[in-house]
PDB file of N, CA and C in Angstrom:
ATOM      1  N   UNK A   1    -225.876-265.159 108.850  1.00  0.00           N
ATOM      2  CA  UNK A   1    -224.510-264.674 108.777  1.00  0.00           C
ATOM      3  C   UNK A   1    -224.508-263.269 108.176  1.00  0.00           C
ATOM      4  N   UNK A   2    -223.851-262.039 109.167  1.00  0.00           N
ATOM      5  CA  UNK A   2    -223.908-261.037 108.565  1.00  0.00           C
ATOM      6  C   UNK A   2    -222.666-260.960 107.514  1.00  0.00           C
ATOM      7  N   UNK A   3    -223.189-259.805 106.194  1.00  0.00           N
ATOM      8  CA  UNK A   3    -221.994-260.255 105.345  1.00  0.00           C
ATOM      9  C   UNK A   3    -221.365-258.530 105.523  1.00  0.00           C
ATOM     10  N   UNK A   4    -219.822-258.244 105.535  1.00  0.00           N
ATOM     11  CA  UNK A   4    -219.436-256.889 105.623  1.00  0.00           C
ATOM     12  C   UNK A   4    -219.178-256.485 104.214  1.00  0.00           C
ATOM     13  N   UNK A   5    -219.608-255.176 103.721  1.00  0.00           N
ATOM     14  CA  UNK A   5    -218.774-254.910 102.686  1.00  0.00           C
ATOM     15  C   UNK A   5    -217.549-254.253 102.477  1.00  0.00           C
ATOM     16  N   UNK A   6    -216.760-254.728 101.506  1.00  0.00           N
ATOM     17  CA  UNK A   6    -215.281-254.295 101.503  1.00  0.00           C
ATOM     18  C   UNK A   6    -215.522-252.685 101.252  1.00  0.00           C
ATOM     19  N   UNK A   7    -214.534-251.797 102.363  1.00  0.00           N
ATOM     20  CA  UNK A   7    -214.878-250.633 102.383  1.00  0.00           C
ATOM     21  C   UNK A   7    -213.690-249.686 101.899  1.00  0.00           C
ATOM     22  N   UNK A   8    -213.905-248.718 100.600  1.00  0.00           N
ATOM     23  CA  UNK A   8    -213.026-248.066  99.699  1.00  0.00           C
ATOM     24  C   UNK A   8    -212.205-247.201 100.920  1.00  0.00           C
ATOM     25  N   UNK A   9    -212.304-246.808 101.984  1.00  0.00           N
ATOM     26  CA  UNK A   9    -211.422-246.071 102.809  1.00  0.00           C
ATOM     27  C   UNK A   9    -210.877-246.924 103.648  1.00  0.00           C
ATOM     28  N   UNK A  10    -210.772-248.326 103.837  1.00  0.00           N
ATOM     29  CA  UNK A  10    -209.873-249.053 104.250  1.00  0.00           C
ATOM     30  C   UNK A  10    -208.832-249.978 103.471  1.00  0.00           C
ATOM     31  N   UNK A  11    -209.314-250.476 102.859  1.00  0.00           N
ATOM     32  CA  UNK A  11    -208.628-251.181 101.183  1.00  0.00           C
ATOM     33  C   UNK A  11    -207.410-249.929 101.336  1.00  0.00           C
ATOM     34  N   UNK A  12    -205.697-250.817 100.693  1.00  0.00           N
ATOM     35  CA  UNK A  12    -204.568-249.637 100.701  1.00  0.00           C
ATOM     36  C   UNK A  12    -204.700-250.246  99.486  1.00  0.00           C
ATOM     37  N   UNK A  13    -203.602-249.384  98.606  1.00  0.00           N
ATOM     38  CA  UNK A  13    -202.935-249.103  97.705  1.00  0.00           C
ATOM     39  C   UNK A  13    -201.555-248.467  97.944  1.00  0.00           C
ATOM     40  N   UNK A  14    -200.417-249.173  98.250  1.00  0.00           N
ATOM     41  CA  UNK A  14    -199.027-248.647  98.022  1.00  0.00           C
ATOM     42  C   UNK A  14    -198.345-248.499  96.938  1.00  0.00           C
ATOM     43  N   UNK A  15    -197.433-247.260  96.795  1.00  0.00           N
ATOM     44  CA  UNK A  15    -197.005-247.119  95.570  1.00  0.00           C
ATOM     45  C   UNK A  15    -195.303-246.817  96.175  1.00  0.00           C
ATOM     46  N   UNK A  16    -194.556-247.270  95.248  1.00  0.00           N
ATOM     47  CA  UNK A  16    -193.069-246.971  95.717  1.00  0.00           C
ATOM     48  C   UNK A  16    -192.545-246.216  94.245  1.00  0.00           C
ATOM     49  N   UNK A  17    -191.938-245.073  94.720  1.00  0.00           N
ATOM     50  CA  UNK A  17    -191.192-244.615  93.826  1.00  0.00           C
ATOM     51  C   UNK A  17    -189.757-244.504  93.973  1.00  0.00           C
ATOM     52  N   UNK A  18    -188.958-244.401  93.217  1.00  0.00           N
ATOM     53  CA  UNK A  18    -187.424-244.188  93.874  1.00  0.00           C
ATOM     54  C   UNK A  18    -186.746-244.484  92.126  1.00  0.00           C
ATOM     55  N   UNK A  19    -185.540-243.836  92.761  1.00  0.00           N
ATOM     56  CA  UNK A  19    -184.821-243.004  91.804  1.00  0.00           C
ATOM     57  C   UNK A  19    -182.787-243.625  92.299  1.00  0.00           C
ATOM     58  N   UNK A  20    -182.572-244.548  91.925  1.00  0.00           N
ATOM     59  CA  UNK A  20    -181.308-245.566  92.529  1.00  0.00           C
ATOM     60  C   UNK A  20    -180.602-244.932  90.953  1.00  0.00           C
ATOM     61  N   UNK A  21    -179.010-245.125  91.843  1.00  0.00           N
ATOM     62  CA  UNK A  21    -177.919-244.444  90.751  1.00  0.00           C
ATOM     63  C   UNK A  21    -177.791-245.763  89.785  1.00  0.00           C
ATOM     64  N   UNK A  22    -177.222-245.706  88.261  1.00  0.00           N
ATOM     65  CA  UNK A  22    -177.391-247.206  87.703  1.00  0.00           C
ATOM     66  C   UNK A  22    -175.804-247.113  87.004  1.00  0.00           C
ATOM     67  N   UNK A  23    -174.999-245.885  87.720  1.00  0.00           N
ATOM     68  CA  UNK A  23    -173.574-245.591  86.527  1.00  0.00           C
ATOM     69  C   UNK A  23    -172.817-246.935  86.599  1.00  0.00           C
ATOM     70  N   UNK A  24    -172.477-247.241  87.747  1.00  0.00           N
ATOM     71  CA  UNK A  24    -171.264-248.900  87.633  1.00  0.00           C
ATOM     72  C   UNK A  24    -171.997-250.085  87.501  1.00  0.00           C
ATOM     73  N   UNK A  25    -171.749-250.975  87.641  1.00  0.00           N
ATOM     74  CA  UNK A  25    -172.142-252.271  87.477  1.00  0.00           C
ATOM     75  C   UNK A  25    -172.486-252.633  89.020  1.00  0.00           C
ATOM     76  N   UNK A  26    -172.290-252.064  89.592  1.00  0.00           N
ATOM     77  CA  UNK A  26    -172.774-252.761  90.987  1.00  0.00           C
ATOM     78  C   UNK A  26    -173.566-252.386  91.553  1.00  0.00           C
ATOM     79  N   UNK A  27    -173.812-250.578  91.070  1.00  0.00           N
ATOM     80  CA  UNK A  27    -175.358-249.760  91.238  1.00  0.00           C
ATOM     81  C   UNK A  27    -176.351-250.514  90.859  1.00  0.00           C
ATOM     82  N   UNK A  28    -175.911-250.891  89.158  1.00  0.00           N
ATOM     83  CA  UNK A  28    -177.355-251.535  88.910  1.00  0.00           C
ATOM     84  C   UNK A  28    -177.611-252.836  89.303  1.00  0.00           C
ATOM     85  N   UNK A  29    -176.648-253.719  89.645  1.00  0.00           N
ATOM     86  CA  UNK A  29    -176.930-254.957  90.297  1.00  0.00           C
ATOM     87  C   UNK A  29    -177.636-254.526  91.831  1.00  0.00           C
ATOM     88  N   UNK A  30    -177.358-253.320  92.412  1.00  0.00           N
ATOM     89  CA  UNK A  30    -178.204-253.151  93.732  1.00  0.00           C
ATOM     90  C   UNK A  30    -179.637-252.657  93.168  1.00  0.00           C
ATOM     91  N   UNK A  31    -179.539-251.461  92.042  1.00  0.00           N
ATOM     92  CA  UNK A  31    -181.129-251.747  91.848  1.00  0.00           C
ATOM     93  C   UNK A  31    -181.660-253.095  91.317  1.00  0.00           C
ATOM     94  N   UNK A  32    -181.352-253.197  90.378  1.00  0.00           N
ATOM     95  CA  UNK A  32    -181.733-254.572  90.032  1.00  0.00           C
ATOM     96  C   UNK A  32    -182.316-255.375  90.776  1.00  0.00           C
ATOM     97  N   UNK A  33    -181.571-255.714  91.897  1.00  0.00           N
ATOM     98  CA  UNK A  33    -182.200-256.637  93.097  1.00  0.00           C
ATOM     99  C   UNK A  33    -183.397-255.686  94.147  1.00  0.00           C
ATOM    100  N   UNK A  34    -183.592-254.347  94.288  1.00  0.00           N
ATOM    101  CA  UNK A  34    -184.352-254.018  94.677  1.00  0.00           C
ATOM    102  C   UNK A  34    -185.488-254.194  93.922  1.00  0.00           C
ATOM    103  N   UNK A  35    -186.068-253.850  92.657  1.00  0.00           N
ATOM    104  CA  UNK A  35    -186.810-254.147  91.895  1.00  0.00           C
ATOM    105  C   UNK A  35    -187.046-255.986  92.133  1.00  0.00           C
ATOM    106  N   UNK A  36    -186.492-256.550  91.988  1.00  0.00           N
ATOM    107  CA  UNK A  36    -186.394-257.908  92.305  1.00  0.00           C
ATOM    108  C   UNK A  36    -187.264-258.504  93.776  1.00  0.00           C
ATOM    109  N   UNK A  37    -186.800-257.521  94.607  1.00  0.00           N
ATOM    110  CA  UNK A  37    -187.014-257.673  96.151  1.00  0.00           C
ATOM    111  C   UNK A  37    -189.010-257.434  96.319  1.00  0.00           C
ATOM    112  N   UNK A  38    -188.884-256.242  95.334  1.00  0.00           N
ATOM    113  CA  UNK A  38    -190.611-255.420  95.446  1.00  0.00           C
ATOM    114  C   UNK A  38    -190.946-256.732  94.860  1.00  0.00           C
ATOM    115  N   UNK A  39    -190.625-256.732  93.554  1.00  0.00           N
ATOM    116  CA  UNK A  39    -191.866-258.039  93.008  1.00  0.00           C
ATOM    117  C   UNK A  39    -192.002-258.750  93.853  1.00  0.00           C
ATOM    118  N   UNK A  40    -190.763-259.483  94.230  1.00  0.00           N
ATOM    119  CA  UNK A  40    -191.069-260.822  95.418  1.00  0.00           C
ATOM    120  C   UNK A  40    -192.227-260.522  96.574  1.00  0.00           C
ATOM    121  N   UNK A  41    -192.400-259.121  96.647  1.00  0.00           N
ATOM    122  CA  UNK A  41    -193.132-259.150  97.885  1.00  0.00           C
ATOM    123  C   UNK A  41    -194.665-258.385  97.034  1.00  0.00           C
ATOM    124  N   UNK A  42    -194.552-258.931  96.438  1.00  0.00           N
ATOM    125  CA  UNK A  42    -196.247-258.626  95.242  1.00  0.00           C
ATOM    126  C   UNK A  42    -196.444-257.356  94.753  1.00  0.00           C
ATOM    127  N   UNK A  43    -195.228-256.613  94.471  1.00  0.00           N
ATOM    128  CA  UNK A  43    -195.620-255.189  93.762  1.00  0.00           C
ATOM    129  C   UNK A  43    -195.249-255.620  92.677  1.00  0.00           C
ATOM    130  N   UNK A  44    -196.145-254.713  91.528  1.00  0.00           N
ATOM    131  CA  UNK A  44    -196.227-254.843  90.451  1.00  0.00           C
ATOM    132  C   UNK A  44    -195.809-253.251  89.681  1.00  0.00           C
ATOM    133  N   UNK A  45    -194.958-253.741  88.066  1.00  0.00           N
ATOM    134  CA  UNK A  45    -194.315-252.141  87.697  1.00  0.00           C
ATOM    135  C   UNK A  45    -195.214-251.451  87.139  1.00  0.00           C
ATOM    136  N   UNK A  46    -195.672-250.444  87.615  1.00  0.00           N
ATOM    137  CA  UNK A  46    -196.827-248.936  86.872  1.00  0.00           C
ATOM    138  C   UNK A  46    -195.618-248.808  85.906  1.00  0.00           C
ATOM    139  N   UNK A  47    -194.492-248.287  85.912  1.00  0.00           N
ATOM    140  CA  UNK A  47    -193.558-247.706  85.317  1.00  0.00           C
ATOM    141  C   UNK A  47    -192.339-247.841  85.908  1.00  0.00           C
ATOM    142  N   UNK A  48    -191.154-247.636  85.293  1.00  0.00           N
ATOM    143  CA  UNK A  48    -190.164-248.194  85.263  1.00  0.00           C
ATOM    144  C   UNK A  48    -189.543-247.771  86.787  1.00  0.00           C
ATOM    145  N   UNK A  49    -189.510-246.603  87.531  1.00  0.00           N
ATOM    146  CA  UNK A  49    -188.905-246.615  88.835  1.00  0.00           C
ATOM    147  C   UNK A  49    -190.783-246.623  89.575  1.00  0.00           C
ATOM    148  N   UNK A  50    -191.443-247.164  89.252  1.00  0.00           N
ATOM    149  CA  UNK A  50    -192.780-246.994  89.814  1.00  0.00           C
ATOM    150  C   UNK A  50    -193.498-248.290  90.219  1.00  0.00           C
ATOM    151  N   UNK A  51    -193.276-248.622  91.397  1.00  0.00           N
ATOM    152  CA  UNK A  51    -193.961-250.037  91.421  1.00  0.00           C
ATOM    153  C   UNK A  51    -195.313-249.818  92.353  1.00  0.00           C
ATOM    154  N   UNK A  52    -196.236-250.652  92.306  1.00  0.00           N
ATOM    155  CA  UNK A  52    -197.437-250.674  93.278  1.00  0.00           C
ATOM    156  C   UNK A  52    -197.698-251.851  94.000  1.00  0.00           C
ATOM    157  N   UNK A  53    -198.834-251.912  94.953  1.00  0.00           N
ATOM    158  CA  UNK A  53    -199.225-253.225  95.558  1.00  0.00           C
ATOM    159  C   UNK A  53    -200.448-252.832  96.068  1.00  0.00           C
ATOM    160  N   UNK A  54    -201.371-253.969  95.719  1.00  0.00           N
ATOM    161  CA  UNK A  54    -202.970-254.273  96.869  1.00  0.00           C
ATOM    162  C   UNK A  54    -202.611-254.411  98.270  1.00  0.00           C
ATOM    163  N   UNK A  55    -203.362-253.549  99.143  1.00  0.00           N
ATOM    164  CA  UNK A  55    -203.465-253.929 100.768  1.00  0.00           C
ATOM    165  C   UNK A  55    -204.793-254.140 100.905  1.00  0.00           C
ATOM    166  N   UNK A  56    -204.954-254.927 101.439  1.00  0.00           N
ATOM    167  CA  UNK A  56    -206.386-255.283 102.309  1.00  0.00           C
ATOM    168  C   UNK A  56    -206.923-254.607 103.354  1.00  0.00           C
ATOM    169  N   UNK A  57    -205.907-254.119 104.012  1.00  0.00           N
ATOM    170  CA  UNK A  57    -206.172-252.820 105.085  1.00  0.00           C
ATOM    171  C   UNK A  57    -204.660-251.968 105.345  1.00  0.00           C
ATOM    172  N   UNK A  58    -205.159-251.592 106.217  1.00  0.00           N
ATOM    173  CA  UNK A  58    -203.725-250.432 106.968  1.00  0.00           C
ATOM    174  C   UNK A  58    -203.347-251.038 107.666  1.00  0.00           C
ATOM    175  N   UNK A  59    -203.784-252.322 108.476  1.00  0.00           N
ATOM    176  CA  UNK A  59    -202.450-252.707 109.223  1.00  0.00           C
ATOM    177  C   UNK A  59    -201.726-253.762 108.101  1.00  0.00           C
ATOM    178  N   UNK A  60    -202.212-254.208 107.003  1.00  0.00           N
ATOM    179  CA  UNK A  60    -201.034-254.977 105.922  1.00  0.00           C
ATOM    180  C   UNK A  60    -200.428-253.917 104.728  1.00  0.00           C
ATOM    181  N   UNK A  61    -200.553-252.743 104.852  1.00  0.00           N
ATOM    182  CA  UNK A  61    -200.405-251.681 104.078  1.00  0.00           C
ATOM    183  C   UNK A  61    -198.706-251.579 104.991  1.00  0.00           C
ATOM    184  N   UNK A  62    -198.895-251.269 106.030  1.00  0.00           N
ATOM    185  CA  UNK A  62    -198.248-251.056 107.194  1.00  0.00           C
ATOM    186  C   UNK A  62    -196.794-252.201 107.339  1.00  0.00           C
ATOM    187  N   UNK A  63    -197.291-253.678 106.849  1.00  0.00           N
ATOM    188  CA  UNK A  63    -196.288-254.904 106.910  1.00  0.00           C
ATOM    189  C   UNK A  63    -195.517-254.321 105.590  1.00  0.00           C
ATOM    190  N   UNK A  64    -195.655-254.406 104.604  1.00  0.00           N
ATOM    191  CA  UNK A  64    -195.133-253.741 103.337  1.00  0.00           C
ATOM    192  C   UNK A  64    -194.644-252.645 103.448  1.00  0.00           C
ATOM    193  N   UNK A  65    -194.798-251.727 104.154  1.00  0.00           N
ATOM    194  CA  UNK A  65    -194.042-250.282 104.211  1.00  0.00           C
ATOM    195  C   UNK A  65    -192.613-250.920 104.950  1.00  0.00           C
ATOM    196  N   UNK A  66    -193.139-251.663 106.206  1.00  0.00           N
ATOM    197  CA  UNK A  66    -191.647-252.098 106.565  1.00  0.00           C
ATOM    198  C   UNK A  66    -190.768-252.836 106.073  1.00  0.00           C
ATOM    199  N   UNK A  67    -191.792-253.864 105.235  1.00  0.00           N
ATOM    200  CA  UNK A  67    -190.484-254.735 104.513  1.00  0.00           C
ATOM    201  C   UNK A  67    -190.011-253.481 103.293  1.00  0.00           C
ATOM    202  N   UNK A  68    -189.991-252.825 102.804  1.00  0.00           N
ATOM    203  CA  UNK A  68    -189.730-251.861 101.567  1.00  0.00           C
ATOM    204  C   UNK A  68    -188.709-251.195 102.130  1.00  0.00           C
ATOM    205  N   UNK A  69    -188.981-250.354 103.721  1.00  0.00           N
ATOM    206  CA  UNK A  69    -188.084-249.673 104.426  1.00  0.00           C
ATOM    207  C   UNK A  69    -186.662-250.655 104.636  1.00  0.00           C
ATOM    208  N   UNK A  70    -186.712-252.060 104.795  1.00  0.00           N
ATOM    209  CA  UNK A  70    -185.416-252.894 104.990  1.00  0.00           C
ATOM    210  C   UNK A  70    -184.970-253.166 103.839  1.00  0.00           C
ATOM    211  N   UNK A  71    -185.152-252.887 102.318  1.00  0.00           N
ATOM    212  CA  UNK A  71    -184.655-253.136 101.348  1.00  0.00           C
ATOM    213  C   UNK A  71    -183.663-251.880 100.826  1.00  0.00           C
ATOM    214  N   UNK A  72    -184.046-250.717 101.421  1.00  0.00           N
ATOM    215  CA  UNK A  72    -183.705-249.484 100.231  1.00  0.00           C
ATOM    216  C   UNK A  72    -181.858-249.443 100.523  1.00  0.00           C
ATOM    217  N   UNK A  73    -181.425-249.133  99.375  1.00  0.00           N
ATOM    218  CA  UNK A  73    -180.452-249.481  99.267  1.00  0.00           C
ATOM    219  C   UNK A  73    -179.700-248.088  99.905  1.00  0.00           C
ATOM    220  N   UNK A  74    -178.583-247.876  99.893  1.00  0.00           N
ATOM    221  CA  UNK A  74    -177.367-246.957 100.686  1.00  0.00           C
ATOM    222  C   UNK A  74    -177.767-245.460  99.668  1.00  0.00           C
ATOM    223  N   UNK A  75    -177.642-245.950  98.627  1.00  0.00           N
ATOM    224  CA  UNK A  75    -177.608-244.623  97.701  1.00  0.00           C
ATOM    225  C   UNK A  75    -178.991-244.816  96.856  1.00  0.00           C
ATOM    226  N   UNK A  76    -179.287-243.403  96.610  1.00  0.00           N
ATOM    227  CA  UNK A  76    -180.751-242.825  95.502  1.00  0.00           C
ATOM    228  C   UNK A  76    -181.631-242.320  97.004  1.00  0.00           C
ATOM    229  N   UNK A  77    -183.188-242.534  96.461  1.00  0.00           N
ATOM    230  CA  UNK A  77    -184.433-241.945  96.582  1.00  0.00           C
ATOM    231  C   UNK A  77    -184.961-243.203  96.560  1.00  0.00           C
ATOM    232  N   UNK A  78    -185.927-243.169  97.644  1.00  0.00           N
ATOM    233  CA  UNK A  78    -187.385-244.239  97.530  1.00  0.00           C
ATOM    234  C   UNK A  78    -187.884-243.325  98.516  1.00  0.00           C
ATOM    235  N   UNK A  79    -189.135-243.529  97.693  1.00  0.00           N
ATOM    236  CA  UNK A  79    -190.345-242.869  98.113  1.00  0.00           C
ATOM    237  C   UNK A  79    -191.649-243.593  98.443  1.00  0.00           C
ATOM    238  N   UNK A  80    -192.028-243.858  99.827  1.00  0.00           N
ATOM    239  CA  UNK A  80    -193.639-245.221  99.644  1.00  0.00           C
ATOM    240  C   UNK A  80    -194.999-244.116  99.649  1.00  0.00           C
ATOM    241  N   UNK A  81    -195.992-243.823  99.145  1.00  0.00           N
ATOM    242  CA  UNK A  81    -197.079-243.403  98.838  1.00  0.00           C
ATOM    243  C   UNK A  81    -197.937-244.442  99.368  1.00  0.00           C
ATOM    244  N   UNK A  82    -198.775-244.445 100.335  1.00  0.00           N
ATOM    245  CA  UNK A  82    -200.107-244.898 100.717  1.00  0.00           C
ATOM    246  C   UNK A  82    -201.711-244.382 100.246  1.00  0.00           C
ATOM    247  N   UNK A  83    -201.783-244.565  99.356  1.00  0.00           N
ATOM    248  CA  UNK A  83    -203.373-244.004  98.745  1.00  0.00           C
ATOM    249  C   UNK A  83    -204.743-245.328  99.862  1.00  0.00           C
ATOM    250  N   UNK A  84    -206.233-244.271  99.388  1.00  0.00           N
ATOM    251  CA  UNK A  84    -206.936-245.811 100.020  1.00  0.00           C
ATOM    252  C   UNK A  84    -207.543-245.736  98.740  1.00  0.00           C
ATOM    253  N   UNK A  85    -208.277-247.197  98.545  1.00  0.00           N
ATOM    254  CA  UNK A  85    -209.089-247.606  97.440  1.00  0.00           C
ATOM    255  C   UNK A  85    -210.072-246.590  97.051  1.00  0.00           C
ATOM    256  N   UNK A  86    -210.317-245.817  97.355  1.00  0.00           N
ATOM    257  CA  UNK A  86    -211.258-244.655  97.368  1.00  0.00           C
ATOM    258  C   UNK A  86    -210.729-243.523  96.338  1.00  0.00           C
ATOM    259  N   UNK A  87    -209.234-243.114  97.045  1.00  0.00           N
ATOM    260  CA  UNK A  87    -208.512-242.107  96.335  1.00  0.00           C
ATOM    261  C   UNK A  87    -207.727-243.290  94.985  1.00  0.00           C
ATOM    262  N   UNK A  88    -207.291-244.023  94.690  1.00  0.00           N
ATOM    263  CA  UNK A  88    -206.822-245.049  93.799  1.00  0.00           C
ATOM    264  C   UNK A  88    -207.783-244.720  92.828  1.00  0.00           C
ATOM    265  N   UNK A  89    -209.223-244.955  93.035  1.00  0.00           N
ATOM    266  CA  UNK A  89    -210.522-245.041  92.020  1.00  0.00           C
ATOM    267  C   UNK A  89    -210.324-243.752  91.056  1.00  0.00           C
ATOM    268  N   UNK A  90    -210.093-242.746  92.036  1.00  0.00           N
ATOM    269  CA  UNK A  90    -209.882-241.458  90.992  1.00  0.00           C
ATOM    270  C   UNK A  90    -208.824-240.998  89.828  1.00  0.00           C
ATOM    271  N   UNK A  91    -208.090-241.548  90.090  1.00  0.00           N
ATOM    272  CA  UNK A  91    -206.365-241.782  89.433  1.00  0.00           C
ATOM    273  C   UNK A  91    -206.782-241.873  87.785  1.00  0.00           C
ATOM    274  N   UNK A  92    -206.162-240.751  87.183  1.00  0.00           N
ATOM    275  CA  UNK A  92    -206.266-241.182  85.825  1.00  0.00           C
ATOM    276  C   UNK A  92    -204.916-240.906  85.083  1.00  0.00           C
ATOM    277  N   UNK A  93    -205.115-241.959  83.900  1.00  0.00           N
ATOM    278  CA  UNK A  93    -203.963-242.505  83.465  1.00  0.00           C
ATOM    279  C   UNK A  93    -203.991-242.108  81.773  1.00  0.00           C
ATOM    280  N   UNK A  94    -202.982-241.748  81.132  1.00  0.00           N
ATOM    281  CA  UNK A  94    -203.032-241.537  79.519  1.00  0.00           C
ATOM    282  C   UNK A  94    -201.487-241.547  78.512  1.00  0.00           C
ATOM    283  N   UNK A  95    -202.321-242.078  77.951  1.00  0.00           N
ATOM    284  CA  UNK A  95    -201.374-242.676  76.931  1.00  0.00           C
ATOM    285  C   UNK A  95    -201.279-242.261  75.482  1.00  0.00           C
ATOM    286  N   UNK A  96    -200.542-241.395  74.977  1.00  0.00           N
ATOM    287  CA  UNK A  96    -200.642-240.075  74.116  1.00  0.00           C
ATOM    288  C   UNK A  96    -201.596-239.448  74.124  1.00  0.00           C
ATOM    289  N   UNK A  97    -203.211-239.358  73.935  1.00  0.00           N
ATOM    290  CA  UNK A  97    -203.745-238.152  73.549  1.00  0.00           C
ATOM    291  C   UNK A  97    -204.844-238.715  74.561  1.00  0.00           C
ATOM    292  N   UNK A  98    -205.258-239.933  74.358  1.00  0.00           N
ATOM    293  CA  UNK A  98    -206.777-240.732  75.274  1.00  0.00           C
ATOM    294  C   UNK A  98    -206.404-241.116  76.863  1.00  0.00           C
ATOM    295  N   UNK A  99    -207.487-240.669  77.350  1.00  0.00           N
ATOM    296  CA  UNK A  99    -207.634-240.872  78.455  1.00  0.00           C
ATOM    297  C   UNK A  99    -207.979-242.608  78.933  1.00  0.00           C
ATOM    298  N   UNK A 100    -206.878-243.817  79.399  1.00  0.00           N
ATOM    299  CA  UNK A 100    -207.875-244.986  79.939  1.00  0.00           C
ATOM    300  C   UNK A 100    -207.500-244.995  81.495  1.00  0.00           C
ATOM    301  N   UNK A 101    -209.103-245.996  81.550  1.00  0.00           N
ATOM    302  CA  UNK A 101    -208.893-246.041  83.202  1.00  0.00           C
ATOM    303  C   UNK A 101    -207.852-247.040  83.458  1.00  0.00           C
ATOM    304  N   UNK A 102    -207.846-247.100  84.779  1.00  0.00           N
ATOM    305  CA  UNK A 102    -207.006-247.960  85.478  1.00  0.00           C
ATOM    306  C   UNK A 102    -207.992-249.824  85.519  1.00  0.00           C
ATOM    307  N   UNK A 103    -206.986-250.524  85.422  1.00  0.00           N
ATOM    308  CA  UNK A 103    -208.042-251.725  85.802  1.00  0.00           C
ATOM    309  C   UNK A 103    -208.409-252.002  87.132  1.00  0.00           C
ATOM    310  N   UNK A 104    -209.615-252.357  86.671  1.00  0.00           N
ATOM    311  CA  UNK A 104    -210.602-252.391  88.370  1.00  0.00           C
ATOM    312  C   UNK A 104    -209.470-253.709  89.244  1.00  0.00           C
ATOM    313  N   UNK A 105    -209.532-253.169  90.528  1.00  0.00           N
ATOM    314  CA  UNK A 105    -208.655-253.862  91.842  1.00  0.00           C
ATOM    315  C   UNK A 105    -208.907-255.223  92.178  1.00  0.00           C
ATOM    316  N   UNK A 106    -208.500-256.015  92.701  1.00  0.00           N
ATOM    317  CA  UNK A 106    -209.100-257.362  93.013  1.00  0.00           C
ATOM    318  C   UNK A 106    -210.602-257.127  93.997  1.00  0.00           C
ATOM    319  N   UNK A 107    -211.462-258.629  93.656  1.00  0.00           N
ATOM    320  CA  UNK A 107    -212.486-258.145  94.216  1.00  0.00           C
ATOM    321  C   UNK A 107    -212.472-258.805  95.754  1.00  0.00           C
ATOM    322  N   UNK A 108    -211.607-259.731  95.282  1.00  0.00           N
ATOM    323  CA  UNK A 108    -211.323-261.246  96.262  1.00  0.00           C
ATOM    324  C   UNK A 108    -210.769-260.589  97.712  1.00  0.00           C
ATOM    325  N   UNK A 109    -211.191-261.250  98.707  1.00  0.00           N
ATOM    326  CA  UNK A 109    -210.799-260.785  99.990  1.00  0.00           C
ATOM    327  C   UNK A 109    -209.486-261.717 100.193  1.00  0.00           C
ATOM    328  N   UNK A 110    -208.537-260.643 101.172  1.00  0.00           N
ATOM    329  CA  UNK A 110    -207.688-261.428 101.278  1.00  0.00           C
ATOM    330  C   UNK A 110    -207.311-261.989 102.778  1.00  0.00           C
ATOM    331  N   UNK A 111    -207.061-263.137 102.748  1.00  0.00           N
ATOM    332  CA  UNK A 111    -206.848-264.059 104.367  1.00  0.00           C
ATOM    333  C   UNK A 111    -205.741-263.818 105.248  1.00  0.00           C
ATOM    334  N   UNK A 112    -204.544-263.147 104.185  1.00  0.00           N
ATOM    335  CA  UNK A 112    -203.313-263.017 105.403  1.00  0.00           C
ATOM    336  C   UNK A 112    -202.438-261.721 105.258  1.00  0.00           C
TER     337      UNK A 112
END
């Protein structure tokens, strides 16, 4: 059995940014539920308008861009960023003065 290795220029990394108005009560109940909507669909918060997600490739990088595109609400900014595991690796992150890395990605392949 040949075995393939998981390859850093196919592996995605999506990142959503966006910037939703929060002045009335019904703005933030629409962000609210957008934030709500990303988790449900396995993004996780970098930061507060900053969410991310693991792809296994570009064509499930690709399923997630569209479900994200049917969520965004009437009013603000969303922004989707596609990095590959390759460019992700380089990404550095800091937190007052020290530099830490990012935690290493899942190693686990994924089935669907």
């Amino acid at each position: 059995m040949e075995h393939k290795r998981l390859n850093a220029y196919k592996i995605m990394w999506l990142f959503v940014f966006f910037d939703l108005p929060v002045t009335t009560k019904k703005e933030r109940k629409v962000a609210t539920r957008f934030r709500k909507e990303l988790m449900k669909d396995g993004f996780t918060m970098m930061q507060w308008s900053v969410y991310m997600r693991h792809c296994a490739s570009k064509e499930s990088a690709d399923v997630h861009v569209n479900r994200v595109s049917e969520l965004i609400p009437d009013k603000g900014q969303v922004t989707v960023l596609a990095v590959t595991d390759k460019q992700y690796g380089n990404m550095l992150n800091y937190w007052g003065c020290k530099s830490t890395p990012m935690a290493e990605g899942p190693k686990q392949l994924e089935l669907f």
